[in-house]
N, C-alpha and C. Protein backbone atom coordinates (compact mmCIF):
# COMPACT_ATOMS: atom_id res chain seq x y z
N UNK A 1 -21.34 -2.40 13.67
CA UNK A 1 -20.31 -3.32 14.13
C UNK A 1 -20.13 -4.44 13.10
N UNK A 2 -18.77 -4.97 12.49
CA UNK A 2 -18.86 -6.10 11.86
C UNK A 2 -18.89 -7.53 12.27
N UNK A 3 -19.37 -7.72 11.90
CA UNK A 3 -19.85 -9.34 12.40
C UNK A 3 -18.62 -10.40 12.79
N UNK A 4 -18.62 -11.55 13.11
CA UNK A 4 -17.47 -12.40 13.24
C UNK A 4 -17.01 -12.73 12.53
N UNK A 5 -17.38 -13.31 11.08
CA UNK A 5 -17.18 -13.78 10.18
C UNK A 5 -16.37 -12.51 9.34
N UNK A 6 -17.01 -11.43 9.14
CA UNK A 6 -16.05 -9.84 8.59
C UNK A 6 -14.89 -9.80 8.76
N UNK A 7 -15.20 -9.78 10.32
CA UNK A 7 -13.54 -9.57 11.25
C UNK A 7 -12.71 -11.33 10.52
N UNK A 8 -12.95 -12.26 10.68
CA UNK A 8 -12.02 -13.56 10.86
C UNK A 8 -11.40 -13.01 9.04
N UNK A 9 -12.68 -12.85 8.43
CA UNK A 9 -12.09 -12.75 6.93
C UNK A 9 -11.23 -11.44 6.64
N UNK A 10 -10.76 -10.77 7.56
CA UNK A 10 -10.11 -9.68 7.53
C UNK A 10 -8.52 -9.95 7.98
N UNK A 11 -8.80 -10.52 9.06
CA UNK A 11 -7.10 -11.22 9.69
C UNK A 11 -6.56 -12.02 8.57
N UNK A 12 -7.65 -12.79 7.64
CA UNK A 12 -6.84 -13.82 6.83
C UNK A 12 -6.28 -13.17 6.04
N UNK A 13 -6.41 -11.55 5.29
CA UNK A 13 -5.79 -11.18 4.68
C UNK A 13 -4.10 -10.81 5.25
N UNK A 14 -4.22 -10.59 6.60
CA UNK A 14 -2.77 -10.44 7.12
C UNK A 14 -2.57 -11.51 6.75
N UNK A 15 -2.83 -12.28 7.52
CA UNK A 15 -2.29 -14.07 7.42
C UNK A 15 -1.62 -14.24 5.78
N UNK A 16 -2.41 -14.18 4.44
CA UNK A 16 -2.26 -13.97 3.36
C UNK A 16 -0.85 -13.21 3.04
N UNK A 17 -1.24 -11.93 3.17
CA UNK A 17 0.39 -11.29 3.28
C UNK A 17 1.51 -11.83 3.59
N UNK A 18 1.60 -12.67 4.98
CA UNK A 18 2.90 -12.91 5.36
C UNK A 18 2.97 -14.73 4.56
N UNK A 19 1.93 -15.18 4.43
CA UNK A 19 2.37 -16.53 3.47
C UNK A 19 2.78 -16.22 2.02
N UNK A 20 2.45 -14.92 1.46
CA UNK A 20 2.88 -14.42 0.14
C UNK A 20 4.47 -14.17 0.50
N UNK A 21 5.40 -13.36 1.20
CA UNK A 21 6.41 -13.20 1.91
C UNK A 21 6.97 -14.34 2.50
N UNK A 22 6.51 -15.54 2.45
CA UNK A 22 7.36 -16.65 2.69
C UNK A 22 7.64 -17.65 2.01
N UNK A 23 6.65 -17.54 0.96
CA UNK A 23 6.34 -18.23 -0.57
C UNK A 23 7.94 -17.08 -0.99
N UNK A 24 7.64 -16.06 -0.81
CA UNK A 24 8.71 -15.65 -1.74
C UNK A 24 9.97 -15.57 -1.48
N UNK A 25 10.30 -16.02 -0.37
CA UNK A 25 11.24 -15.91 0.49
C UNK A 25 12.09 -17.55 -0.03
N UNK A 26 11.22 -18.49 -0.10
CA UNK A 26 11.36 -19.84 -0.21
C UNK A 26 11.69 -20.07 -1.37
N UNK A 27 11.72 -18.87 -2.78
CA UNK A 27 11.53 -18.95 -4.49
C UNK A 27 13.05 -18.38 -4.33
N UNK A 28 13.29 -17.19 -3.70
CA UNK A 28 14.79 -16.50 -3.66
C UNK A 28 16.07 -17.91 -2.96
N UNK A 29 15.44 -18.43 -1.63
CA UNK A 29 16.53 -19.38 -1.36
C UNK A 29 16.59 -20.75 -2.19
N UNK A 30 15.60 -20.71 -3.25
CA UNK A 30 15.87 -22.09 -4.09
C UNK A 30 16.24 -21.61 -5.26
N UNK A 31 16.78 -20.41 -5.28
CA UNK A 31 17.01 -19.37 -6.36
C UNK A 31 18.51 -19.29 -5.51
N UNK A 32 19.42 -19.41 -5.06
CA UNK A 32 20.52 -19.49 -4.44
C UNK A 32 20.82 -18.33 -3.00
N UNK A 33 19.78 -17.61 -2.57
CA UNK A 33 20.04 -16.70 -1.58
C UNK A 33 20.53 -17.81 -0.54
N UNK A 34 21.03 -17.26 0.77
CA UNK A 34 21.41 -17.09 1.88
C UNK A 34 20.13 -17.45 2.69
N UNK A 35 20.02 -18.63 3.45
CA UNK A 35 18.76 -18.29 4.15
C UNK A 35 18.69 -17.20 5.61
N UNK A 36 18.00 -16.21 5.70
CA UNK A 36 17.80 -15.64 6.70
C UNK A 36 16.78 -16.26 7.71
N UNK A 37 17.74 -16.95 8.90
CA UNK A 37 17.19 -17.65 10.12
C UNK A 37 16.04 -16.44 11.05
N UNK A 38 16.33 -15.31 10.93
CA UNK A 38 15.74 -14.26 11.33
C UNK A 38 14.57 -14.62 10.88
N UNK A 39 14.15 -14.08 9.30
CA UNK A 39 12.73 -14.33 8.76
C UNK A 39 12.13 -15.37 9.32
N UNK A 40 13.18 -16.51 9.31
CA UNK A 40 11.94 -17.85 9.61
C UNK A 40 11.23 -17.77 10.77
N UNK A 41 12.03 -17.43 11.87
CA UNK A 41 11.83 -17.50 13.31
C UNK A 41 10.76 -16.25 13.58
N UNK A 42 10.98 -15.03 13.02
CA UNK A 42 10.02 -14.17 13.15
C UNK A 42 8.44 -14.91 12.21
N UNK A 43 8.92 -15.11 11.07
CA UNK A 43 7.44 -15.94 10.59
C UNK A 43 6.72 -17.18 11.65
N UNK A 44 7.45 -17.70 11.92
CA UNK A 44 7.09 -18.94 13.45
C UNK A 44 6.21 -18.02 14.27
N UNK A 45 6.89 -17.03 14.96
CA UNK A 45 6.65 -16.54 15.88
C UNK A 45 4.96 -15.55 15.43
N UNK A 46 5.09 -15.31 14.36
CA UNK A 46 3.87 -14.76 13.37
C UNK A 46 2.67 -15.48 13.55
N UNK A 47 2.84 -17.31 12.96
CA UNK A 47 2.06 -17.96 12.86
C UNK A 47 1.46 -18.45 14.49
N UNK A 48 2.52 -18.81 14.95
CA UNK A 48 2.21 -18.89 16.34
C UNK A 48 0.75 -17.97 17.18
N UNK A 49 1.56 -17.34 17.14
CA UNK A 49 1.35 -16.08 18.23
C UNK A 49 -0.14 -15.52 17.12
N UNK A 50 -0.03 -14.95 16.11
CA UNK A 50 -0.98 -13.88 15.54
C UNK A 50 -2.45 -15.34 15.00
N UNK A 51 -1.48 -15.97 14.11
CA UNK A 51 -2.51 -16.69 12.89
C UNK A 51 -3.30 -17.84 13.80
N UNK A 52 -2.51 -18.27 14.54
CA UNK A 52 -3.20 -19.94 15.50
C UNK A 52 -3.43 -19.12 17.13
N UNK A 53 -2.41 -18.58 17.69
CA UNK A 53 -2.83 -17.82 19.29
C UNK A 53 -4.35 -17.02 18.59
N UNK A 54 -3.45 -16.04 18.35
CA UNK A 54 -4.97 -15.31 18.24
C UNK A 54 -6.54 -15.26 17.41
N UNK A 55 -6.18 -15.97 15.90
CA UNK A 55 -6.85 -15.98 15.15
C UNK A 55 -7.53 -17.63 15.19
N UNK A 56 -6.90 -18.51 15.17
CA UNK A 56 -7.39 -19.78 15.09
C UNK A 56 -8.40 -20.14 16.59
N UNK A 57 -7.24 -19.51 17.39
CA UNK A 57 -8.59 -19.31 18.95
C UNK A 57 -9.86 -19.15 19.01
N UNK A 58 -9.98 -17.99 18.27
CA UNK A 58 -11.33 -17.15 18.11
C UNK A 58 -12.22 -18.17 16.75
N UNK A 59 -11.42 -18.94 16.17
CA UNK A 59 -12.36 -19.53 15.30
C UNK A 59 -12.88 -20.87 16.58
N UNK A 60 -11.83 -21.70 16.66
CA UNK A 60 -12.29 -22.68 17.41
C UNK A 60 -13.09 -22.72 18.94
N UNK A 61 -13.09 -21.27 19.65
CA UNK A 61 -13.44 -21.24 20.80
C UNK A 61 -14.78 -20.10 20.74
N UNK A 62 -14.87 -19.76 19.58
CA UNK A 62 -16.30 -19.22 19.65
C UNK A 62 -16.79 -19.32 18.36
N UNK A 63 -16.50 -19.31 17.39
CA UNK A 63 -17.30 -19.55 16.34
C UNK A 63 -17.59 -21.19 16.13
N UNK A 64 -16.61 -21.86 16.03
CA UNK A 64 -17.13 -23.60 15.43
C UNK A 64 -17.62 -24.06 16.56
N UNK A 65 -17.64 -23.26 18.04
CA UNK A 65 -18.40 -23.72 19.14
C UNK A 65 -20.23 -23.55 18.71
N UNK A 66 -20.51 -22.59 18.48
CA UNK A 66 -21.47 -21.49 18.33
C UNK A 66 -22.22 -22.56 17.14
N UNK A 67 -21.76 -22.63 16.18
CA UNK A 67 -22.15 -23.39 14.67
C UNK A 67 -22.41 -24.87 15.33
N UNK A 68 -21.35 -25.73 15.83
CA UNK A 68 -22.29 -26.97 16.75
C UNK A 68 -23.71 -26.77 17.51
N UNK A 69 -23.27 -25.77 18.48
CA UNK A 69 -24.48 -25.46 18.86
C UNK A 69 -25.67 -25.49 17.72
N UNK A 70 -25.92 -25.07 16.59
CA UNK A 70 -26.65 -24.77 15.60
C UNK A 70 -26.47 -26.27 14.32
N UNK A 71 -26.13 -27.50 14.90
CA UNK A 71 -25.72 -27.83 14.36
C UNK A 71 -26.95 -28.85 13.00
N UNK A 72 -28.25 -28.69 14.16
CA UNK A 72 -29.42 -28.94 13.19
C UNK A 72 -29.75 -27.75 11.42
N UNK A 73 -29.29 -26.61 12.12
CA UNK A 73 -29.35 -25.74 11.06
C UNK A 73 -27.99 -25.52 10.11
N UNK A 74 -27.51 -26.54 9.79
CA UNK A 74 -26.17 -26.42 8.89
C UNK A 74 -26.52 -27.87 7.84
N UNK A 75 -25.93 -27.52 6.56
CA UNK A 75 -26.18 -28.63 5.60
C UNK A 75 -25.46 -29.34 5.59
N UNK A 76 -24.13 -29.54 6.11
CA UNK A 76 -23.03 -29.79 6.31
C UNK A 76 -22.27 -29.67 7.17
N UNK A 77 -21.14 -30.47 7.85
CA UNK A 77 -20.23 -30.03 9.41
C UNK A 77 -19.07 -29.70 8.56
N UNK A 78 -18.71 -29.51 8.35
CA UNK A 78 -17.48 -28.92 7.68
C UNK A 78 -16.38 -28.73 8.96
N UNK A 79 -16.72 -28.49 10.21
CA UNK A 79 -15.48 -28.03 11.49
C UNK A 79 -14.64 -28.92 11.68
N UNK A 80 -15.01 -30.61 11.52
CA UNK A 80 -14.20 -30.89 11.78
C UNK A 80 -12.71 -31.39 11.16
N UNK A 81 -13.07 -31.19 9.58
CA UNK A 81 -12.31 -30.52 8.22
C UNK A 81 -11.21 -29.69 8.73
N UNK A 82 -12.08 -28.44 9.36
CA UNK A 82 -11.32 -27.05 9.62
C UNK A 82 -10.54 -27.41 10.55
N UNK A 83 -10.63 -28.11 11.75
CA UNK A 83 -9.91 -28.40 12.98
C UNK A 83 -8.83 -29.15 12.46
N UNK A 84 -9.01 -30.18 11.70
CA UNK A 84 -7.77 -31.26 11.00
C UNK A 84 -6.95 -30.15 10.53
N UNK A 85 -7.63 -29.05 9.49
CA UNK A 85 -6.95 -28.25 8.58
C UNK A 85 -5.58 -27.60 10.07
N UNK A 86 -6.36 -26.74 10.81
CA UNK A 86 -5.09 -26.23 11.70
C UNK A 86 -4.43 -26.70 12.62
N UNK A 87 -4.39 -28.24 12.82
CA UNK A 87 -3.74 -29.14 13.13
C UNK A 87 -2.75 -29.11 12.19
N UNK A 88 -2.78 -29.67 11.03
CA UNK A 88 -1.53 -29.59 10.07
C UNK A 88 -1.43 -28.81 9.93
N UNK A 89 -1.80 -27.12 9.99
CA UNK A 89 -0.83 -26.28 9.71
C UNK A 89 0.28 -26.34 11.25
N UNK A 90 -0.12 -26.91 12.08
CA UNK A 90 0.89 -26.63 13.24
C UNK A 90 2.08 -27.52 12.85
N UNK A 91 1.31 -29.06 12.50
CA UNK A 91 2.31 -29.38 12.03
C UNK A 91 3.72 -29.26 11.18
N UNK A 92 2.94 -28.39 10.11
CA UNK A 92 3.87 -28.00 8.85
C UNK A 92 5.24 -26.35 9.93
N UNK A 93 4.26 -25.88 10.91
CA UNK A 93 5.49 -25.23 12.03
C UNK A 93 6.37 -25.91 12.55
N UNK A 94 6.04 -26.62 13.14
CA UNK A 94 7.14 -27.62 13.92
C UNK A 94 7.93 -28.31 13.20
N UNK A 95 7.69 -28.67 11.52
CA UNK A 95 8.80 -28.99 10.89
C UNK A 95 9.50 -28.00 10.58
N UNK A 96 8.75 -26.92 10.21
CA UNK A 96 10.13 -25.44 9.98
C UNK A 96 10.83 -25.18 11.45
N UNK A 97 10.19 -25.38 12.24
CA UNK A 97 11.10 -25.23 13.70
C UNK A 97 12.42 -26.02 13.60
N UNK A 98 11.89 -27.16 13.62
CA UNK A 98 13.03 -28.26 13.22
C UNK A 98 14.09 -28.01 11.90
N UNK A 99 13.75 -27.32 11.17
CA UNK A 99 14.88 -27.64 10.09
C UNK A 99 15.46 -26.00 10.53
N UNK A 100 14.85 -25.15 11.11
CA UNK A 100 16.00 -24.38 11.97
C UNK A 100 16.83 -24.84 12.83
N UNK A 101 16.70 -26.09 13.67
CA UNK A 101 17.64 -26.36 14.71
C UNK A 101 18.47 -27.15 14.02
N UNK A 102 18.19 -27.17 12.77
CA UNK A 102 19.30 -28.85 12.06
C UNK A 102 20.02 -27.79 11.19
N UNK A 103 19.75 -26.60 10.93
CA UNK A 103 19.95 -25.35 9.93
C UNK A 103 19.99 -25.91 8.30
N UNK A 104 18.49 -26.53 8.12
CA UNK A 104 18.58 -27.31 6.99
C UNK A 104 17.49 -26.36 6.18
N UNK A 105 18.14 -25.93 5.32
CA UNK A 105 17.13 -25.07 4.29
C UNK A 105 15.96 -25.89 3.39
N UNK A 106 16.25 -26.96 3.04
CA UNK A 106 15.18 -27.50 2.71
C UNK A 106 14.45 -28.15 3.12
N UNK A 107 14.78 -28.45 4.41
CA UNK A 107 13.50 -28.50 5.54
C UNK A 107 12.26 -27.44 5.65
N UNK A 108 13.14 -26.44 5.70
CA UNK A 108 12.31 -25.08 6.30
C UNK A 108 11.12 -24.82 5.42
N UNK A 109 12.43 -24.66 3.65
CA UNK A 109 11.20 -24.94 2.33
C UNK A 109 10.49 -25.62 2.59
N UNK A 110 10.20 -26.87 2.39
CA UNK A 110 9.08 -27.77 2.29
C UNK A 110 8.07 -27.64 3.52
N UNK A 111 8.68 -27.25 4.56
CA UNK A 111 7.41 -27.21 5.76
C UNK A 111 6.93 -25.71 5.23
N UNK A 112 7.34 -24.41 5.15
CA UNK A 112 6.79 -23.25 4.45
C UNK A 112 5.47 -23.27 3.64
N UNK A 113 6.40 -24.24 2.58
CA UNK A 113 5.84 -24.46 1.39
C UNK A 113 4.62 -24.81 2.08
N UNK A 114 4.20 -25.92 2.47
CA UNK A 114 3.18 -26.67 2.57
C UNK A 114 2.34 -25.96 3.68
N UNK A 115 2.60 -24.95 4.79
CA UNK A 115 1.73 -24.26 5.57
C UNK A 115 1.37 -23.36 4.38
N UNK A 116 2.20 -22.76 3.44
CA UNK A 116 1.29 -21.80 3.00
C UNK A 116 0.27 -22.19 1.77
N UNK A 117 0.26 -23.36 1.01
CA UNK A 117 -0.22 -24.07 0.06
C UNK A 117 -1.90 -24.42 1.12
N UNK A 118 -1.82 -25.09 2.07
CA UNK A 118 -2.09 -25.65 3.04
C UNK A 118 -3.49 -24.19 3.32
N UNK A 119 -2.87 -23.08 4.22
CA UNK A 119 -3.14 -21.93 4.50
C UNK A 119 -4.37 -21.21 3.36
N UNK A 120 -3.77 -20.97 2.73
CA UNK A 120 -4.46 -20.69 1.14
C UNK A 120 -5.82 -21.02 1.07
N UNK A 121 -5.54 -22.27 1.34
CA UNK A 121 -6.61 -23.67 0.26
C UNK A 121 -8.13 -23.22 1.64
N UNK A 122 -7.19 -23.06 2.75
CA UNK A 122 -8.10 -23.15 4.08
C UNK A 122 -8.88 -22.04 3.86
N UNK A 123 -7.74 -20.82 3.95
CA UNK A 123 -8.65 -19.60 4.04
C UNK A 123 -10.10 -19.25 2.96
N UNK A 124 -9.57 -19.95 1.92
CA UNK A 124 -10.57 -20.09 0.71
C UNK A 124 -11.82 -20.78 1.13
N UNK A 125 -11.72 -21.98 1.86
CA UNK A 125 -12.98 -22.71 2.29
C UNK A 125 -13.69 -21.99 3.32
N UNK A 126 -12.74 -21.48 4.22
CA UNK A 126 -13.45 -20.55 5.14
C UNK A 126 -14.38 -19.12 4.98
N UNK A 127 -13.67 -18.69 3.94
CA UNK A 127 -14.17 -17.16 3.29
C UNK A 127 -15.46 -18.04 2.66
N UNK A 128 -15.32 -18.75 2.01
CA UNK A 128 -16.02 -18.98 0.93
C UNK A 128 -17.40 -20.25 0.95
N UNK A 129 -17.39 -20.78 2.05
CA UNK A 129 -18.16 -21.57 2.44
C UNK A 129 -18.38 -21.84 4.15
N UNK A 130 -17.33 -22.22 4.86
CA UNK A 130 -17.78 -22.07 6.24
C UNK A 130 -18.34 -20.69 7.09
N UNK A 131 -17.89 -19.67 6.87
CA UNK A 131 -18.41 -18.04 7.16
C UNK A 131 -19.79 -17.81 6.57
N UNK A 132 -20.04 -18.40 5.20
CA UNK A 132 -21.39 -18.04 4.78
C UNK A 132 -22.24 -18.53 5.43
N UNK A 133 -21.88 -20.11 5.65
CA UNK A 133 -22.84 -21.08 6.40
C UNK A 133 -23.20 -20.65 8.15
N UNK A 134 -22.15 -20.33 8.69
CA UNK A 134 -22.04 -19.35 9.93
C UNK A 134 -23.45 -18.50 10.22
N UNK A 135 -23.28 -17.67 9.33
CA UNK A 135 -23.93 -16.36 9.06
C UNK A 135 -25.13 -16.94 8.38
N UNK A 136 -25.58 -17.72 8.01
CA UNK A 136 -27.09 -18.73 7.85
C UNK A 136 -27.54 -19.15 8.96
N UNK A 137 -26.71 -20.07 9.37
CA UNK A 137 -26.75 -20.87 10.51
C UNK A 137 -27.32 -20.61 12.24
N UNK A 138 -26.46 -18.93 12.03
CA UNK A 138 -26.67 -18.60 13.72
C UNK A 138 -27.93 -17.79 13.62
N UNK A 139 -28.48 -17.63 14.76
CA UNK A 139 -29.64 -16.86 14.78
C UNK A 139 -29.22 -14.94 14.99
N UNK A 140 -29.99 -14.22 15.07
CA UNK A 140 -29.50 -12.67 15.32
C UNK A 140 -28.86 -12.43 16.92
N UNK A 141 -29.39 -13.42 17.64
CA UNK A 141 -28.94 -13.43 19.05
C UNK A 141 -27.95 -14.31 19.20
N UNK A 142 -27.46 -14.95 18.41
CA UNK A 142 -26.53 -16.21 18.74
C UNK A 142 -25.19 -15.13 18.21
N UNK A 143 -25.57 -14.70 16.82
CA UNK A 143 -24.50 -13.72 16.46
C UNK A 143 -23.81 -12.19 17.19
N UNK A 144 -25.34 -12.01 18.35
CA UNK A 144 -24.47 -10.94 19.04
C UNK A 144 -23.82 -11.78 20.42
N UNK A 145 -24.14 -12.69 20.56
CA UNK A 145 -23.22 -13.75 21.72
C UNK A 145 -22.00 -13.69 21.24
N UNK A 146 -22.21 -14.22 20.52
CA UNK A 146 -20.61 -14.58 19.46
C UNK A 146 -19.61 -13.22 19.38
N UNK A 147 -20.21 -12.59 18.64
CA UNK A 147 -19.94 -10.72 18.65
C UNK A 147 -19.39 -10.62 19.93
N UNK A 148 -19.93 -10.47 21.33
CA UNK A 148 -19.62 -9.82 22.15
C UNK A 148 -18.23 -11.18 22.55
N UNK A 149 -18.80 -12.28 22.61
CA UNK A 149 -17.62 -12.69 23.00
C UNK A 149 -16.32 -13.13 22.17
N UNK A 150 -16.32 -12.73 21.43
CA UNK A 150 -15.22 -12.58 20.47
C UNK A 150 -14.29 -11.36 20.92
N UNK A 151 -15.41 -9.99 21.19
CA UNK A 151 -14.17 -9.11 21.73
C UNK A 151 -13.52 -8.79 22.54
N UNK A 152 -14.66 -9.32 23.55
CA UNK A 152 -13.99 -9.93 24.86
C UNK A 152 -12.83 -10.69 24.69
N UNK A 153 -12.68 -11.87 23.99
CA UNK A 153 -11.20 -12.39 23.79
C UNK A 153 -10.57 -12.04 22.65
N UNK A 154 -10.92 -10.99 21.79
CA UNK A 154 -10.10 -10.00 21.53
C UNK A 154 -8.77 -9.22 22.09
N UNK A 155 -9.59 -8.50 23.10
CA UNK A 155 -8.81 -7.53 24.40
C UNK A 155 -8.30 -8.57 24.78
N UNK A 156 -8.51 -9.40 25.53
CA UNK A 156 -7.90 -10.63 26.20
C UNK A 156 -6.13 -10.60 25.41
N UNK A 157 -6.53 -11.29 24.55
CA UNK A 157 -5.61 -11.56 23.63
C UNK A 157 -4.34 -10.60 22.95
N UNK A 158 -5.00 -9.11 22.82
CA UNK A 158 -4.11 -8.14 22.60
C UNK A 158 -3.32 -8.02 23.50
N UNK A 159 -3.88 -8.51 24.72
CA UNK A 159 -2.83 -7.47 25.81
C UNK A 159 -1.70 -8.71 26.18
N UNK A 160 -2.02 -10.13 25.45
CA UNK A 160 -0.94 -10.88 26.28
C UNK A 160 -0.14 -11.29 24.92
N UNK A 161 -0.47 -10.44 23.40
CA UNK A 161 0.41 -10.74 22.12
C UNK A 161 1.47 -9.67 22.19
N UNK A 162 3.15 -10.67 21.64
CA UNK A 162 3.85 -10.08 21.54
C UNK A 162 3.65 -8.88 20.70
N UNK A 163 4.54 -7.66 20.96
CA UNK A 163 4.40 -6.74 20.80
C UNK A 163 4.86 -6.96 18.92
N UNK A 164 5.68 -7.79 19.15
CA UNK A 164 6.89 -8.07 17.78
C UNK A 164 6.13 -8.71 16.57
N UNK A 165 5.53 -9.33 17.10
CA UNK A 165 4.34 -10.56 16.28
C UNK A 165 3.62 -9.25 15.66
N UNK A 166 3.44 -8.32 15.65
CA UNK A 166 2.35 -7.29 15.22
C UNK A 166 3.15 -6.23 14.44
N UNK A 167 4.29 -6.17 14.50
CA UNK A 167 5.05 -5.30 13.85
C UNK A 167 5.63 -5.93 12.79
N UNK A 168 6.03 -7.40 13.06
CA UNK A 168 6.36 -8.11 11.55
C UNK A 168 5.60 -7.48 10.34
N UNK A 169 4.14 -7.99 10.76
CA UNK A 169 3.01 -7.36 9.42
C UNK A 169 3.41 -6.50 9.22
């Protein structure tokens, strides 16, 4: 079975994908395209629903829970970094929300821009330092807690994500 940390560093590569696809999306309309209101709203609905519903859940409601718990055995807190971090990425949504309702393209850019700049920088700290520390940190029994309840709100979670949010990818 792969561990929590496997699985989280596995979604970020979706996550990755669709911020590469909106980075490029954002280079073509400052390049003179047409903005397609479609893409944005399906990317919203992406980040929403897949990257923060389902993925940011499972970090904040069982893993950075799990790592407090353990919090004598960590060299560093780093969570509450991570928590600020997906706070502003919500933020940087709700301004692309907004410059859809004003139908302002360089709204949309700059909030894009900055979730996926933003996104990036995160997933990097996470792969690359909070997951290792995780996987130090928890004990062999803390990690099959975690394990089991992760897939527990796994299933949870599949069955109440849009169907659409999963087909974008």
């Amino acid at each position: 079975m792969k561990n929590i940390t496997q699985i989280l560093s596995d979604e970020h590569q979706t996550i990755l994908k669709v911020i590469d696809a909106v980075l490029k999306e954002c280079t073509e309309l400052e390049s003179g395209k047409t903005l397609n209101i479609d893409f944005f709203k399906k990317t919203i609905d992406f980040i929403k629903n897949y990257a923060d519903k389902f993925h940011h859940a499972k970090e904040e409601d069982i893993l950075f829970k799990a790592m407090l718990e353990n919090i004598e055995n960590l060299h560093c807190n780093p969570i509450p970094v991570m928590l600020h971090e997906h706070d502003e990425g919500r933020e940087f949504v709700k301004g692309m929300e907004q410059g859809i309702l004003e139908n302002n393209t360089e709204k949309i850019i700059e909030n894009a821009r900055g979730y996926g700049a933003l996104l990036q920088n995160h997933i990097y700290k996470e792969d690359n330092v909070l997951y290792p520390m995780a996987e130090e940190a928890l004990t062999d029994d803390q990690k099959d807690a975690v394990n089991k309840r992760y897939m527990e709100i796994e299933i949870e979670l599949k069955e109440t994500m849009n169907i659409e949010t999963l087909k974008f990818v």
